[in-house]
Protein backbone atom coordinates (compact mmCIF):
# COMPACT_ATOMS: atom_id res chain seq x y z
CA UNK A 1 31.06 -12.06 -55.02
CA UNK A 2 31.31 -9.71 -57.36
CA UNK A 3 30.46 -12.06 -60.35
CA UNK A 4 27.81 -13.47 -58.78
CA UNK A 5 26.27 -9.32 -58.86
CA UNK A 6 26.80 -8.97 -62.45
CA UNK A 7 22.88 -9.74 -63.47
CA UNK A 8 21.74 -7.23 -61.06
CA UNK A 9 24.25 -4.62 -61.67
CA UNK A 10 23.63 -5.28 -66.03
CA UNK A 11 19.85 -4.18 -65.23
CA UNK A 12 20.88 -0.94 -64.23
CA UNK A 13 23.28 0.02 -66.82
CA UNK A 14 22.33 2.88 -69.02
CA UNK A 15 24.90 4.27 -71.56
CA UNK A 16 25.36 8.31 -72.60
CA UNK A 17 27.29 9.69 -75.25
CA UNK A 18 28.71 13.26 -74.70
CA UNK A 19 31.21 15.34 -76.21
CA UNK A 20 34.66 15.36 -74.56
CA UNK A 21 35.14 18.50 -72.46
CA UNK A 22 37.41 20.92 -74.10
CA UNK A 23 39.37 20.94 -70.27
CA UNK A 24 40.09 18.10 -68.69
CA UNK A 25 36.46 16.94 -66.46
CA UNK A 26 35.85 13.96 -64.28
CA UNK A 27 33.02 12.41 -65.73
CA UNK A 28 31.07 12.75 -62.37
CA UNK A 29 30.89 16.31 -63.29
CA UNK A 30 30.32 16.71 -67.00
CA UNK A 31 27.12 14.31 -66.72
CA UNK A 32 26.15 16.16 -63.84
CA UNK A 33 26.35 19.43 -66.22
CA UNK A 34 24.56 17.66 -68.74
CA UNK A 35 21.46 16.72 -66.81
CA UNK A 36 20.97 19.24 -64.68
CA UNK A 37 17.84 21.26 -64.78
CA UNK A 38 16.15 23.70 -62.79
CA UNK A 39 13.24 21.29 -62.79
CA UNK A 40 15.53 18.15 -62.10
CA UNK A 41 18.76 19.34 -61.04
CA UNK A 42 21.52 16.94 -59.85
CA UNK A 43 24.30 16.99 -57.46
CA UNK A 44 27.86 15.22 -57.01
CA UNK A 45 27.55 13.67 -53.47
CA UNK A 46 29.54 10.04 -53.83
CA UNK A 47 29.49 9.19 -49.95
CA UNK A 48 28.49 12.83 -48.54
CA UNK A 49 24.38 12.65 -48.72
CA UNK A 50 23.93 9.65 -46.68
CA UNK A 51 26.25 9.94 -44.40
CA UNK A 52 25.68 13.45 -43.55
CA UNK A 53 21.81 12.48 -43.31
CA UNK A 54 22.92 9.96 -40.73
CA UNK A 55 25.10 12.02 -38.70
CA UNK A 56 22.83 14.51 -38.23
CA UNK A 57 19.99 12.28 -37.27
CA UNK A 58 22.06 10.19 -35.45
CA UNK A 59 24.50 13.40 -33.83
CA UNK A 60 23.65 12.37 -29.99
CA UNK A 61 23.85 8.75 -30.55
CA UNK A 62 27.28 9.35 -31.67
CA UNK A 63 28.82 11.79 -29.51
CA UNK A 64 27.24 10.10 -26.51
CA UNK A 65 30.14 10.57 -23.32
CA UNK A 66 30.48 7.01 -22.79
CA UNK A 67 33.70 6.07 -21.25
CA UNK A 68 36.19 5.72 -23.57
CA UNK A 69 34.68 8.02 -26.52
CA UNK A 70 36.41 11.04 -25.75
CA UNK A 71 39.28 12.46 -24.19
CA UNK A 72 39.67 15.77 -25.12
CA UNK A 73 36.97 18.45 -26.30
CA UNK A 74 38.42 18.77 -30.27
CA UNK A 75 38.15 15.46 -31.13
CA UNK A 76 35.99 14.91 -34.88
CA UNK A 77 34.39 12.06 -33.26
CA UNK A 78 34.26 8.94 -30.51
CA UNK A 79 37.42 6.76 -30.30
CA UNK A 80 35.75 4.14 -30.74
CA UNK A 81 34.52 4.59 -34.16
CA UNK A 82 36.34 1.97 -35.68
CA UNK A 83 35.68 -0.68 -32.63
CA UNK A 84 33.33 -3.89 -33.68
CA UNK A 85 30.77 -2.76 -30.81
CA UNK A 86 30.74 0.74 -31.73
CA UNK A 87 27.42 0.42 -32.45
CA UNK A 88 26.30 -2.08 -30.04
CA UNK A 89 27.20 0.22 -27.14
CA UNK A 90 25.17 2.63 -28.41
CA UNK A 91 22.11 0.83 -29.99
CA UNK A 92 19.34 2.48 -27.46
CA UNK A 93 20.46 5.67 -28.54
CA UNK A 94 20.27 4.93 -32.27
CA UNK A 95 17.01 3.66 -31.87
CA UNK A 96 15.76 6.80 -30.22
CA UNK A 97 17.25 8.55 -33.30
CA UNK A 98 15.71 6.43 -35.95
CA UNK A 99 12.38 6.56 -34.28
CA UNK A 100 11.82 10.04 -35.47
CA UNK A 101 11.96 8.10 -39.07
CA UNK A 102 8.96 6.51 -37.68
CA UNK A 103 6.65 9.71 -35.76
CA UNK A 104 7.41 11.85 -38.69
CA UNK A 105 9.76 14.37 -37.18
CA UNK A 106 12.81 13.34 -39.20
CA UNK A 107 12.83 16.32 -41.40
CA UNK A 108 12.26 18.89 -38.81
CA UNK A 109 14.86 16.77 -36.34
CA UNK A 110 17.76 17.03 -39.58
CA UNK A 111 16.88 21.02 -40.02
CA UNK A 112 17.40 22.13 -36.57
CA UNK A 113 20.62 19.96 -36.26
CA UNK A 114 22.06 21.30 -39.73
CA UNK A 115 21.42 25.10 -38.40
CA UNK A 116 22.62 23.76 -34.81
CA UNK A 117 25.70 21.81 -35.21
CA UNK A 118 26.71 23.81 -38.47
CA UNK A 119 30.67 23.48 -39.11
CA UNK A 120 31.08 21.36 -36.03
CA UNK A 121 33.27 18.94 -37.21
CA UNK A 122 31.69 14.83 -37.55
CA UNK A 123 33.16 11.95 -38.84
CA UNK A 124 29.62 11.48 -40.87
CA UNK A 125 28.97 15.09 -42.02
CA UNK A 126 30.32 16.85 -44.79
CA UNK A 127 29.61 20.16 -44.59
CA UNK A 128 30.97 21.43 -47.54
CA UNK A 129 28.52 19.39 -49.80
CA UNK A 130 25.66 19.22 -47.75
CA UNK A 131 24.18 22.77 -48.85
CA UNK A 132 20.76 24.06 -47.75
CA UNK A 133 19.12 23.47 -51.02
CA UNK A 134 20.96 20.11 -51.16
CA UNK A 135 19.38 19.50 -47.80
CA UNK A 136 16.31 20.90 -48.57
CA UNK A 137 15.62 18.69 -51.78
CA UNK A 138 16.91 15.24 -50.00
CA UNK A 139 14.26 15.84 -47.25
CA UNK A 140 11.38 16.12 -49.92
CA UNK A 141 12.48 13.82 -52.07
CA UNK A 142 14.02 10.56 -50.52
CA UNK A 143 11.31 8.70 -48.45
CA UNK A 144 11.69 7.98 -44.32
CA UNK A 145 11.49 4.23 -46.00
CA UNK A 146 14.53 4.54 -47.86
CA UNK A 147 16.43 6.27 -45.39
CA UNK A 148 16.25 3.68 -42.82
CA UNK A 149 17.24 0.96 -45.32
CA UNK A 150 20.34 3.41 -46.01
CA UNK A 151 21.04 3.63 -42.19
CA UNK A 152 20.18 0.49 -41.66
CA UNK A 153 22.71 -0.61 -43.74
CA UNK A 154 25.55 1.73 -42.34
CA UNK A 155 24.61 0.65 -38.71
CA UNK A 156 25.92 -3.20 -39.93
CA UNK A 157 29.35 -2.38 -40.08
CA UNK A 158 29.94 1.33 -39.98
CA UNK A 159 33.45 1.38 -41.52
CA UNK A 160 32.82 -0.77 -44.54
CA UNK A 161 29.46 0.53 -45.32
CA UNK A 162 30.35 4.69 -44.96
CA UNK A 163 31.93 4.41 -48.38
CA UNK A 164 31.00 2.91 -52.37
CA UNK A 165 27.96 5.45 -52.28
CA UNK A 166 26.79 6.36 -56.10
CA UNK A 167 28.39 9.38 -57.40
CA UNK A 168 25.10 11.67 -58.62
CA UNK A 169 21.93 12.37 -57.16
CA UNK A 170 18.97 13.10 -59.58
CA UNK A 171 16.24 15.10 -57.76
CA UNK A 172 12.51 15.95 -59.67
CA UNK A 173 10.63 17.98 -56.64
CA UNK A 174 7.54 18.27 -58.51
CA UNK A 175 7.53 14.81 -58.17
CA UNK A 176 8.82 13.97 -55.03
CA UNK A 177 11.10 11.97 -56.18
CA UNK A 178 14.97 10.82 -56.78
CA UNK A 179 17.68 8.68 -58.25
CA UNK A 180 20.81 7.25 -57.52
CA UNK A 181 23.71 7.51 -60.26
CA UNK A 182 26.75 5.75 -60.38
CA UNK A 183 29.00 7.54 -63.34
CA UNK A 184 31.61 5.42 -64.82
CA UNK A 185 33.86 7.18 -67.65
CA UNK A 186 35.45 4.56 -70.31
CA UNK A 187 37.49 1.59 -69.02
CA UNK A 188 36.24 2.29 -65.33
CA UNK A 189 35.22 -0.59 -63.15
CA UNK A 190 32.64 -0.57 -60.58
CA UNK A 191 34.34 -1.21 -57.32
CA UNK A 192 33.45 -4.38 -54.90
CA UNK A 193 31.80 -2.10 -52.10
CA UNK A 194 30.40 0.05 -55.01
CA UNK A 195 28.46 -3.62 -56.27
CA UNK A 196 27.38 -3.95 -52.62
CA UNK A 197 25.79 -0.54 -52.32
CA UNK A 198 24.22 -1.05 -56.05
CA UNK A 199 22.48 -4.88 -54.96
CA UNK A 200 21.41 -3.73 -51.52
CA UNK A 201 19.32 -0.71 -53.71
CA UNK A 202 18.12 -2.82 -55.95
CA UNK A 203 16.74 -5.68 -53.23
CA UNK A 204 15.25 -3.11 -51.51
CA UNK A 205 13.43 -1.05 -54.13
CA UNK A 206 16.20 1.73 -54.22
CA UNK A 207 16.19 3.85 -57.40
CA UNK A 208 19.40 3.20 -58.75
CA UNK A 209 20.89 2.94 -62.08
CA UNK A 210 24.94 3.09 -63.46
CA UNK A 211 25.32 5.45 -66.40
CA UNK A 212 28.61 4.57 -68.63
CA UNK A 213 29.36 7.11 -70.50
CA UNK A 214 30.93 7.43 -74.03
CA UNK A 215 33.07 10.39 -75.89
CA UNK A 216 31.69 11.17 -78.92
CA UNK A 217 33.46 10.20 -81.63
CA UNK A 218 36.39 7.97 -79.32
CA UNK A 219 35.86 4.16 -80.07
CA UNK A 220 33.91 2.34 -77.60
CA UNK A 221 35.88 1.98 -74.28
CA UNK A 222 38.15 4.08 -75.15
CA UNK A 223 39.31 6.64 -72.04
CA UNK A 224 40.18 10.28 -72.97
């Protein structure tokens, strides 16, 4: 499978040389340093955008009381997370969630929700990334179009497809627009469900590119 994505995954590769961090850095971070602007900045979000996105849209779908779900007022989420019609049971509520993708209310739907349900805990939500400008710039920036492909996606098999996210997120507001960065320091491989995230973007029109990057002055490949 993962042979068969190498031509697709080649086309996004981009390679950036940068000096070694005097401290020991995960790469994530020192090429998010190095890009960031005020009029493009960037953000580390891996798995924590999307999901979070979903979660909120999604919030009554999931913690619908169907029998079963819950048992006790603390739990992070339904019990049935993890069962193979998780979904299924629910689909008539996730399409009432996704319509507002559709009638334009998506934005305004994700707002009230973040001030609403703030530090509840969700299996989908990660507070602790998803910051009010973070928030604020994903809502401009990433069309309704590419949100539902996201979702879409997720909805398929929610406990394969919550994970292999890109690490970065390039944002240029002026613009309206974003991108999708996978970092990758020397000698790292892209992982399987990392290649499935990276094809589905780039059959569906998905801005997405994979950004190896190389210490100055280490031989090529070469990890720190």
């Amino acid at each position: 499978r993962a042979a068969a994505l190498a031509p697709v995954v080649a086309q996004m590769r981009m390679d950036v040389e940068l000096e070694l961090p005097a401290r020991p850095a995960s790469v994530e971070y020192v090429l998010r340093d190095h890009w960031h602007s005020d009029s493009a900045p960037v953000f580390y979000v891996e798995n924590a955008l999307i999901n979070s996105l979903f979660g909120l849209l999604c919030w009554p779908a999931i913690f619908a009381p169907l029998p079963g779900a819950f048992f006790h007022p603390f739990q992070s989420g339904p019990a049935d997370l993890s069962a193979p019609d998780f979904v299924q049971r629910r689909a008539a509520l996730f399409e009432e969630c996704l319509a507002h993708l559709d009638d334009g209310s998506w934005r305004e739907v994700i707002v009230q929700r973040h001030a609403d349900k703030q530090g509840l805990q969700s299996p989908f939500v990660f507070w602790g990334t998803l910051s009010a400008p973070l928030l604020a710039l994903a809502l401009d920036c990433i069309p309704a179009a590419h949100l539902k492909l996201f979702f879409a996606r997720l909805l398929r098999d929610v406990q394969a497809n919550r994970t292999g996210f890109p690490d970065l997120v390039r944002f240029w507001p002026a613009e309206r627009r974003y991108e999708l960065v996978e970092a990758k320091a020397p000698g790292d491989k892209l992982q399987d469900n990392q290649i499935r995230w990276l094809q589905y973007c780039a059959e569906h029109g998905i801005p997405v590119r994979v950004c190896h990057v190389q210490w100055r002055g280490q031989p090529l490949g070469e990890a720190a």
